[in-house]
C-alpha atoms as a PDB file:
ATOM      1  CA  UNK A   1      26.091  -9.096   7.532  1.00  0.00           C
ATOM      2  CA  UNK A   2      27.875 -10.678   4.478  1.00  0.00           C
ATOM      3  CA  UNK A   3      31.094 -12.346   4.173  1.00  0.00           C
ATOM      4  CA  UNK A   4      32.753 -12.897   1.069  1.00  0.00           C
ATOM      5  CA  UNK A   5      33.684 -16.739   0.458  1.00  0.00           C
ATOM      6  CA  UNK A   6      37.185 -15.901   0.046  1.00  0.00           C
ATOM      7  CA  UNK A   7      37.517 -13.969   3.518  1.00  0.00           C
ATOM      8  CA  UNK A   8      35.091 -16.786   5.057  1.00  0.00           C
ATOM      9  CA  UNK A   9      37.714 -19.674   3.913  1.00  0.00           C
ATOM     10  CA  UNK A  10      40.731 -17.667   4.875  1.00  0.00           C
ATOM     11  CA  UNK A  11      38.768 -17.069   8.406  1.00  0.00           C
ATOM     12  CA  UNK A  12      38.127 -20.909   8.770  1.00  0.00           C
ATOM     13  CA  UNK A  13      41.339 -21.931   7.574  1.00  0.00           C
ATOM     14  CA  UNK A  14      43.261 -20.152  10.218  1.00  0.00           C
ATOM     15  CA  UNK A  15      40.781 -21.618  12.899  1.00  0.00           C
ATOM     16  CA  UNK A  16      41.532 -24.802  11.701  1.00  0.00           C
ATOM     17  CA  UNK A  17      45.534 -23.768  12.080  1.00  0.00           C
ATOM     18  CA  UNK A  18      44.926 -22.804  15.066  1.00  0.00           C
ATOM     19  CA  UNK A  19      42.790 -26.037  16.127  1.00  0.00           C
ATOM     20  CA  UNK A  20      45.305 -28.410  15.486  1.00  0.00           C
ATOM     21  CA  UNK A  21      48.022 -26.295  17.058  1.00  0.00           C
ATOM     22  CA  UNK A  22      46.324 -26.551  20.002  1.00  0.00           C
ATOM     23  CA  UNK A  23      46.113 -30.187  19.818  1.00  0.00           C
ATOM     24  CA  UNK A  24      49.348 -30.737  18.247  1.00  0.00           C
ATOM     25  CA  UNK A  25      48.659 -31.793  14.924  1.00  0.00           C
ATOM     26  CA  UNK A  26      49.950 -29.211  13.696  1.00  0.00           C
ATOM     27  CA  UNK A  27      53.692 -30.322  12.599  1.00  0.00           C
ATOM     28  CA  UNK A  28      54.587 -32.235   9.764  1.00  0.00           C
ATOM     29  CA  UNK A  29      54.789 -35.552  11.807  1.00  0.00           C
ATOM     30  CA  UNK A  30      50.618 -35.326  12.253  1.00  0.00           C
ATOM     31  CA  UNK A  31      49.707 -37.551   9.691  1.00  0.00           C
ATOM     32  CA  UNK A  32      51.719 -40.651  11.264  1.00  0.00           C
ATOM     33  CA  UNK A  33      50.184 -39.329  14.687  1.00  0.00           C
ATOM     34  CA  UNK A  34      46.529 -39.799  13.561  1.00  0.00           C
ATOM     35  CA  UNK A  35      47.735 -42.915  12.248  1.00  0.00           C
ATOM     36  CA  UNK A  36      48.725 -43.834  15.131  1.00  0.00           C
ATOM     37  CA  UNK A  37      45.852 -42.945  17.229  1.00  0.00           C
ATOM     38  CA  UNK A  38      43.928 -44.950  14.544  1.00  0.00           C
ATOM     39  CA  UNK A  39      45.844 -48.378  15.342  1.00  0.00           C
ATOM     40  CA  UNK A  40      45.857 -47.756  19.331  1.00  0.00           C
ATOM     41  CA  UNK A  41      42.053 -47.680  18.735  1.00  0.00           C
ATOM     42  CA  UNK A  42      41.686 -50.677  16.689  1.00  0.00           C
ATOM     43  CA  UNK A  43      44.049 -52.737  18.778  1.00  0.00           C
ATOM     44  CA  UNK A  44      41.905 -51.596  22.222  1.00  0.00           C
ATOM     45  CA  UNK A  45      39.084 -52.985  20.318  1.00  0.00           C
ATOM     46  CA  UNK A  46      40.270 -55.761  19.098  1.00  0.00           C
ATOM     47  CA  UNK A  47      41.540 -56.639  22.825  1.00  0.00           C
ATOM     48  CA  UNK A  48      38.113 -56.013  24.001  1.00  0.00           C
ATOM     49  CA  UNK A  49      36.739 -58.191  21.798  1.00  0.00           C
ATOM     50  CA  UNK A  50      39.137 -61.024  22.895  1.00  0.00           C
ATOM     51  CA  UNK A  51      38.638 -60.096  26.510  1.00  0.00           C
ATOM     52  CA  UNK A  52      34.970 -60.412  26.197  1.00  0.00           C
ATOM     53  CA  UNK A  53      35.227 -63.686  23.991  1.00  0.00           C
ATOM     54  CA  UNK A  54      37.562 -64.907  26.634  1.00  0.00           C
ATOM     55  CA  UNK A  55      34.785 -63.876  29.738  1.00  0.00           C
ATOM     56  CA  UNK A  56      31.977 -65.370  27.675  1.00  0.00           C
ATOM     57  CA  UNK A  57      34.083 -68.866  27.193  1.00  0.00           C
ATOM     58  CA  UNK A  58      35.082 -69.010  30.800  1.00  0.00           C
ATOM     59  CA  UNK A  59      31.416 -68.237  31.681  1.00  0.00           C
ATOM     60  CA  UNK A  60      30.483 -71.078  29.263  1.00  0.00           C
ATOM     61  CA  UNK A  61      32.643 -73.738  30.807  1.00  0.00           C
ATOM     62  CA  UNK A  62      31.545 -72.782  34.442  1.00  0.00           C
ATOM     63  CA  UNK A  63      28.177 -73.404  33.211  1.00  0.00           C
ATOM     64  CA  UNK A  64      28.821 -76.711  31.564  1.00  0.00           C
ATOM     65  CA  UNK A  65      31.215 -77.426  34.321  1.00  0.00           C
ATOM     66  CA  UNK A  66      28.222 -77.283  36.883  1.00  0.00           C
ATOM     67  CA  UNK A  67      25.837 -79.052  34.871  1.00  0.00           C
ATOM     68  CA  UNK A  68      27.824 -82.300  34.338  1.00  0.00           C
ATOM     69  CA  UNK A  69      28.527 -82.439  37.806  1.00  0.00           C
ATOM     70  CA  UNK A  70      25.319 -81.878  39.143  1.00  0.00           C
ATOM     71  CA  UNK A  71      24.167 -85.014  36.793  1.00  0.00           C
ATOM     72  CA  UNK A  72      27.113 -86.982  37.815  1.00  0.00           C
ATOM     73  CA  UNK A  73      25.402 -85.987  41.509  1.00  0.00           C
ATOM     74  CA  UNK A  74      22.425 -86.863  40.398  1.00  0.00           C
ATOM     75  CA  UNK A  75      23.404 -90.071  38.622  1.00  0.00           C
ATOM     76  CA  UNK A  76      24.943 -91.115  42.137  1.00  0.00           C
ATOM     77  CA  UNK A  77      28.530 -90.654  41.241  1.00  0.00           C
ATOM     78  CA  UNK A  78      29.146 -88.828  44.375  1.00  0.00           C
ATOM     79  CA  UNK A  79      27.954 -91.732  46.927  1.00  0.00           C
ATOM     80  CA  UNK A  80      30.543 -94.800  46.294  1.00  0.00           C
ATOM     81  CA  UNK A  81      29.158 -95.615  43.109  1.00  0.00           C
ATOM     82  CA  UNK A  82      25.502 -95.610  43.532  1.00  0.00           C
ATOM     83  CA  UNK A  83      25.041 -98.411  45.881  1.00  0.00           C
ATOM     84  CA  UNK A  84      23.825 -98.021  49.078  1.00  0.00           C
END
């Protein structure tokens, strides 16, 4: 079966119509919707970035938090000053 281009683009055109009617994109306030849906995207990952940066820096000072006070420990630091 053949379709002429010019019926096949008038077919797909109207699905497309129809497409973003169905989503609503299809007024004339769609391009500053996209838009927007484009910044609430980078902003949630920008915040995940900074929530993970956060986690990882936390973890980090836990970490080094633990270390220097198992070597104060170990250094004595924890008896009265390391006499006995």
């Amino acid at each position: 079966m053949e379709i002429e281009e010019g019926a096949l683009r008038t077919i797909i055109r109207e699905e497309m119509k129809s497409v973003l009617k169905e989503i609503g994109l299809h007024d004339d306030h769609a391009g500053n919707d996209v838009r927007d849906l484009r910044s609430l995207i980078t902003d949630w990952r920008e915040l995940k970035k900074a929530i993970w940066q956060t986690v990882a820096r936390w973890g980090t000072m836990i970490v080094l938090g633990l270390l220097t006070f198992g070597a104060w420990m170990k250094l004595g630091g924890g008896d009265g000053g390391g006499q006995q």
